[in-house]
PDB file of N, CA and C in Angstrom:
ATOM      1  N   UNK A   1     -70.408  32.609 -32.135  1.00  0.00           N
ATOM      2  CA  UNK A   1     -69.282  33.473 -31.840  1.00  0.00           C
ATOM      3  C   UNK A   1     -68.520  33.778 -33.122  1.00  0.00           C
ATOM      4  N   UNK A   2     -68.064  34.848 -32.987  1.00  0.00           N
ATOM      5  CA  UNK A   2     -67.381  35.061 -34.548  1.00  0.00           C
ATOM      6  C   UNK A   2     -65.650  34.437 -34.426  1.00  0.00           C
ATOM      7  N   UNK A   3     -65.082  34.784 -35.492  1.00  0.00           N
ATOM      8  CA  UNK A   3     -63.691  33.962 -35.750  1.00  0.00           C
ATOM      9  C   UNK A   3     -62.960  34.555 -34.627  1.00  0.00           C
ATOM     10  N   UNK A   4     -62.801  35.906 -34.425  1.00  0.00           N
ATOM     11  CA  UNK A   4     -62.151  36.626 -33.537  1.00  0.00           C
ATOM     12  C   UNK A   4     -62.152  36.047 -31.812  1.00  0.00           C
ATOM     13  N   UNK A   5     -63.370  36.019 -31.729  1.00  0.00           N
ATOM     14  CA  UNK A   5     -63.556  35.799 -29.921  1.00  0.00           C
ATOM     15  C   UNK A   5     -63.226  34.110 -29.928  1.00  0.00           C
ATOM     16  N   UNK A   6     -63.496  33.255 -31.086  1.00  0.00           N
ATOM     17  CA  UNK A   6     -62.765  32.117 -30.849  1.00  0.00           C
ATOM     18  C   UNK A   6     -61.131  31.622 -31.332  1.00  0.00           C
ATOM     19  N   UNK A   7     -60.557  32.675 -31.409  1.00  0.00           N
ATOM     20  CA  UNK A   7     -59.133  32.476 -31.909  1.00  0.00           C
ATOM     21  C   UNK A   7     -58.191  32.416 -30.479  1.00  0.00           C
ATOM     22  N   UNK A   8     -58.498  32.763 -29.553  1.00  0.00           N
ATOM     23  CA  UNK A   8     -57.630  32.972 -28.354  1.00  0.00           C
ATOM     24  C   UNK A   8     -58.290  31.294 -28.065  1.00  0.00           C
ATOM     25  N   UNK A   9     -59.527  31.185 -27.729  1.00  0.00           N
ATOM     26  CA  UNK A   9     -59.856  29.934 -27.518  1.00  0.00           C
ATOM     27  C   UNK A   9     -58.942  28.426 -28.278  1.00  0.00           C
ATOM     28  N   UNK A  10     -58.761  28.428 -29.200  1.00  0.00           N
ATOM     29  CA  UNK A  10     -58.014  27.969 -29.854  1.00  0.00           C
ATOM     30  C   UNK A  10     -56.988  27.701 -29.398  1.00  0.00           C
ATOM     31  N   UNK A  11     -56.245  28.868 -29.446  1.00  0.00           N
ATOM     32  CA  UNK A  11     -54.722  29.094 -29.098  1.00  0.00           C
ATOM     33  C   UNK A  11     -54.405  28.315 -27.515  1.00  0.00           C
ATOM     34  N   UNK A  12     -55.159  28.798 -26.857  1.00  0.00           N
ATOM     35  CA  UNK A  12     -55.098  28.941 -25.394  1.00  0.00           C
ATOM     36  C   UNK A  12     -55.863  26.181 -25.691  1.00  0.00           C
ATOM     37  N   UNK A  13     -56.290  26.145 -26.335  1.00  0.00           N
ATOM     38  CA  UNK A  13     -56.791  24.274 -26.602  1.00  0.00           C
ATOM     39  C   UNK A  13     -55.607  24.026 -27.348  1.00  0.00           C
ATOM     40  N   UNK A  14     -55.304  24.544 -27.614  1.00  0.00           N
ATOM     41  CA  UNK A  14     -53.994  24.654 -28.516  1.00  0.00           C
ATOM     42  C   UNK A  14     -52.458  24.139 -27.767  1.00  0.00           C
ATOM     43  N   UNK A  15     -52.167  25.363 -26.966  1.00  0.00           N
ATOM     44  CA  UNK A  15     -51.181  25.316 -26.070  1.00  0.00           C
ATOM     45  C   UNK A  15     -51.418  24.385 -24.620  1.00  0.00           C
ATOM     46  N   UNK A  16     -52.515  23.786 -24.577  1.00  0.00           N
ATOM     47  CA  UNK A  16     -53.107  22.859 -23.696  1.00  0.00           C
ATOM     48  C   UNK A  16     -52.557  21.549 -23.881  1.00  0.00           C
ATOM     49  N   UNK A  17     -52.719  21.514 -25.357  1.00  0.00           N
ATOM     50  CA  UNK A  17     -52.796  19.913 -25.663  1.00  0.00           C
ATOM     51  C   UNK A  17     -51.456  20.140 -26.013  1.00  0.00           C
ATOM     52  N   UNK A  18     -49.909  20.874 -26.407  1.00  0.00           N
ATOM     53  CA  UNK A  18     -48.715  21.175 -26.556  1.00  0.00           C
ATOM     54  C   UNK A  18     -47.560  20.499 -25.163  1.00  0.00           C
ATOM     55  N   UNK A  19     -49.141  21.011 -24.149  1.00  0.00           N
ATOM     56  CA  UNK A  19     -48.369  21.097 -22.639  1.00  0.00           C
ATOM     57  C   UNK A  19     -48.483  19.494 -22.209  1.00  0.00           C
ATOM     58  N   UNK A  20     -49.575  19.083 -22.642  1.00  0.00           N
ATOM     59  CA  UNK A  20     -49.736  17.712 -22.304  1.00  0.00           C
ATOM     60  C   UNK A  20     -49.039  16.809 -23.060  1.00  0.00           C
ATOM     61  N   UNK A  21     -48.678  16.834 -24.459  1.00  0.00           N
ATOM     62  CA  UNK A  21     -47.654  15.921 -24.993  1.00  0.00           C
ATOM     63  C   UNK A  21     -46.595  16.192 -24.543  1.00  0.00           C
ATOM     64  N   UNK A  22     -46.178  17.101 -24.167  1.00  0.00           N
ATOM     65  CA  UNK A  22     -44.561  17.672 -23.766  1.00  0.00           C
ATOM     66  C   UNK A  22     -44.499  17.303 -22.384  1.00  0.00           C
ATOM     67  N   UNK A  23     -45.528  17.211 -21.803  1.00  0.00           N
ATOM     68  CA  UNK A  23     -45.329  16.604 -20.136  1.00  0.00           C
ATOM     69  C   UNK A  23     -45.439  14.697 -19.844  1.00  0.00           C
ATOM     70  N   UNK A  24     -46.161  14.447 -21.111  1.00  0.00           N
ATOM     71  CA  UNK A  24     -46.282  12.830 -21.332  1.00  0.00           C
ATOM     72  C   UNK A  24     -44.861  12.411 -21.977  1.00  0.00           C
ATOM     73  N   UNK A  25     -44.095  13.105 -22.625  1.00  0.00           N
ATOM     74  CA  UNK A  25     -43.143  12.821 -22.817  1.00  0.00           C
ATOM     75  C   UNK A  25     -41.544  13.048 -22.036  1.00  0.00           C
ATOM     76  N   UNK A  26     -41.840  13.886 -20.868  1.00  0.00           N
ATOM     77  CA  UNK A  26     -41.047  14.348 -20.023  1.00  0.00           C
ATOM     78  C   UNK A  26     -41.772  13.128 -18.746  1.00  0.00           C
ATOM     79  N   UNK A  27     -42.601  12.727 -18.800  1.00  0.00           N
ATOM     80  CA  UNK A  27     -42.834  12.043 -17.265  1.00  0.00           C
ATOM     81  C   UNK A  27     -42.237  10.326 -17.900  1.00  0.00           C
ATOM     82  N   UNK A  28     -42.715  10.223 -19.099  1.00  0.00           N
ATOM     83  CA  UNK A  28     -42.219   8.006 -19.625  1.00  0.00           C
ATOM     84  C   UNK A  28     -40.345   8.631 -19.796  1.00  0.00           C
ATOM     85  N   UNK A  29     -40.292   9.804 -20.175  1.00  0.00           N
ATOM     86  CA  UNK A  29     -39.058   9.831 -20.512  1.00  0.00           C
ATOM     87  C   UNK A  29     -38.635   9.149 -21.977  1.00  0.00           C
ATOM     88  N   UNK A  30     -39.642   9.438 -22.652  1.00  0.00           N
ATOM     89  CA  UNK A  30     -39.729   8.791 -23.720  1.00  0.00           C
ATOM     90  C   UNK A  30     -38.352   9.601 -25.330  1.00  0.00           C
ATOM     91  N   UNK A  31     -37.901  10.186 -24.189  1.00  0.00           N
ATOM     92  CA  UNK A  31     -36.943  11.120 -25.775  1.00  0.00           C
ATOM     93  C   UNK A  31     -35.706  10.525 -25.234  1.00  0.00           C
ATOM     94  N   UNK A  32     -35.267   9.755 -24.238  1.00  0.00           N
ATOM     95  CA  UNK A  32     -34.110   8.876 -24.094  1.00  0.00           C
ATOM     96  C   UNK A  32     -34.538   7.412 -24.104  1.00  0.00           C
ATOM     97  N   UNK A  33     -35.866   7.061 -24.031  1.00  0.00           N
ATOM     98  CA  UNK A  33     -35.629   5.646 -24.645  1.00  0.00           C
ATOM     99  C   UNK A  33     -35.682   5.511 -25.928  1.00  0.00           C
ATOM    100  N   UNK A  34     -36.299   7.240 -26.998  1.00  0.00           N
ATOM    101  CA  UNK A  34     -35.886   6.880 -28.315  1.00  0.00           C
ATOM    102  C   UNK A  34     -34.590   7.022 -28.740  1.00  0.00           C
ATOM    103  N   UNK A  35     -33.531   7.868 -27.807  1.00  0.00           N
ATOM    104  CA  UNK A  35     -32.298   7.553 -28.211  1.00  0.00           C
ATOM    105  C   UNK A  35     -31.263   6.031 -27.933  1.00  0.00           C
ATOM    106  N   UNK A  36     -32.564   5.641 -27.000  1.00  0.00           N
ATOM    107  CA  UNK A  36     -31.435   4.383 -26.579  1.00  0.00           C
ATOM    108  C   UNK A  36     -31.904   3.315 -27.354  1.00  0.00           C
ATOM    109  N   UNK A  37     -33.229   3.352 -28.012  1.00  0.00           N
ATOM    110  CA  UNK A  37     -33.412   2.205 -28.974  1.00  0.00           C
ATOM    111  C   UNK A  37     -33.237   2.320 -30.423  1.00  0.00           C
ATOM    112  N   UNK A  38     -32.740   3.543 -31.071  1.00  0.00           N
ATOM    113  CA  UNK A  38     -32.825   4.367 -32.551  1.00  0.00           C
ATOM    114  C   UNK A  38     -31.584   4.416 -32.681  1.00  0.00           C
ATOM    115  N   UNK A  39     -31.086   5.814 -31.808  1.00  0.00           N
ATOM    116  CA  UNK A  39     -29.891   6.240 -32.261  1.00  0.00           C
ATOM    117  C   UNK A  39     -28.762   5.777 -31.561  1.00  0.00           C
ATOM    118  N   UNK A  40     -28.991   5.166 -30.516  1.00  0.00           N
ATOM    119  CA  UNK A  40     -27.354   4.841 -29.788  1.00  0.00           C
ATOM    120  C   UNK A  40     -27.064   3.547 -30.698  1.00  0.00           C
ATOM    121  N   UNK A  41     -27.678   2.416 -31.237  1.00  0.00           N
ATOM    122  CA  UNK A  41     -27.574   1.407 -31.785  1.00  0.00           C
ATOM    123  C   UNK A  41     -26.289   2.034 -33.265  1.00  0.00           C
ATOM    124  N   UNK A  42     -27.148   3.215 -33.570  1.00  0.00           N
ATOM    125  CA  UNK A  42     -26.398   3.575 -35.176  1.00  0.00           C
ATOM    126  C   UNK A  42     -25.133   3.649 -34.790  1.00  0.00           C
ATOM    127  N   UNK A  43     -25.047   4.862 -33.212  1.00  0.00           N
ATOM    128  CA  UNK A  43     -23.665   5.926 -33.106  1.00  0.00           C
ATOM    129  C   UNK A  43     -22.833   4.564 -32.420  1.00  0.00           C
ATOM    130  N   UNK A  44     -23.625   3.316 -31.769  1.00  0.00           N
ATOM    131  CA  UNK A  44     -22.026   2.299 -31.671  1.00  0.00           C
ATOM    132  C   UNK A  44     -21.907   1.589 -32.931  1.00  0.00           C
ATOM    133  N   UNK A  45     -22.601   1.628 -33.675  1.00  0.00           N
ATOM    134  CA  UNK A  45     -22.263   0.126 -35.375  1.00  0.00           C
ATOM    135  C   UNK A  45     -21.093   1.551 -35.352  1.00  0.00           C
ATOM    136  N   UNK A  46     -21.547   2.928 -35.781  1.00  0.00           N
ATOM    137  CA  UNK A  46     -20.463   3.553 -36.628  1.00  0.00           C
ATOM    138  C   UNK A  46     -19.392   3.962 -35.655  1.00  0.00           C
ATOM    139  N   UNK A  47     -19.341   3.986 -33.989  1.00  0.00           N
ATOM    140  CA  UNK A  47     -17.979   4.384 -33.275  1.00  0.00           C
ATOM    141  C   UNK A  47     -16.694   2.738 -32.965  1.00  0.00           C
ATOM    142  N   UNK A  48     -17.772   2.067 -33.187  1.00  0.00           N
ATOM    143  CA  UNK A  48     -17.117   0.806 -33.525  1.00  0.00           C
ATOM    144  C   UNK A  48     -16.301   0.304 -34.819  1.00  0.00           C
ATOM    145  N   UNK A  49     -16.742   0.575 -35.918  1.00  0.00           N
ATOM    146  CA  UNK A  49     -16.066   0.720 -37.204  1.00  0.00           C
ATOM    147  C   UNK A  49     -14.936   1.893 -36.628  1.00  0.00           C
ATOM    148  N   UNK A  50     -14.411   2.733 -36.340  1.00  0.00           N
ATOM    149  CA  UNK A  50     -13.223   3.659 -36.006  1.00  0.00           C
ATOM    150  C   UNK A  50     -12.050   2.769 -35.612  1.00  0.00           C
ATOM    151  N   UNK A  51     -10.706   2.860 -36.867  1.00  0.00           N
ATOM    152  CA  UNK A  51      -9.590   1.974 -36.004  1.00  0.00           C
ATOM    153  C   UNK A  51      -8.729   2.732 -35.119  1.00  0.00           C
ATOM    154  N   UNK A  52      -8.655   1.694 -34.381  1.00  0.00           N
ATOM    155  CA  UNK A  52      -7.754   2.159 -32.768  1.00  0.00           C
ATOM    156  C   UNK A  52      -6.202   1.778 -33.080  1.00  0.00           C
ATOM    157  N   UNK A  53      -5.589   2.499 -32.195  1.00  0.00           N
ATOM    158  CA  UNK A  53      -4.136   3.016 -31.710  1.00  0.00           C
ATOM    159  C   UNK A  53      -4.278   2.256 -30.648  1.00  0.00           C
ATOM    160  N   UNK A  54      -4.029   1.035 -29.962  1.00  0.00           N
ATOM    161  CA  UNK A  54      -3.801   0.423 -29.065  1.00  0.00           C
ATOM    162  C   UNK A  54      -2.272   0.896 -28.165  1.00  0.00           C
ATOM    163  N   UNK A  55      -2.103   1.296 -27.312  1.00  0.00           N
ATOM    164  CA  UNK A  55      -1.293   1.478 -26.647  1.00  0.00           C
ATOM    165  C   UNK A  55      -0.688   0.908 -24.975  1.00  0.00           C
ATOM    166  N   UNK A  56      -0.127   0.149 -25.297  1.00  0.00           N
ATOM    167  CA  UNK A  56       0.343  -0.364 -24.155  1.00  0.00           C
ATOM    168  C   UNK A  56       1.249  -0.436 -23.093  1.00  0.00           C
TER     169      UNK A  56
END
């Protein structure tokens, strides 16, 4: 087959395997357990360092 008739082929194995990481990562829910083991750790060390106005 020449480059042409296999370029949609491609595209089309392409956007296949796009759909399947993006659905493996939408079904473990895996983009909030990387925020809850990565980044929430950073955003409390640094919202914890912030001094407070205690008001009573």
């Amino acid at each position: 087959m020449s480059k042409l008739k296999m370029l949609p082929l491609k595209m089309l194995g392409g956007g296949a395997g796009l759909f399947a990481v993006t659905f493996a990562i939408y079904f473990f829910n895996l983009d909030m357990k990387f925020l809850a083991y990565c980044v929430e750790p950073i955003l409390l060390w640094n919202y914890d360092r912030i001094p407070r106005k205690q008001y009573v």
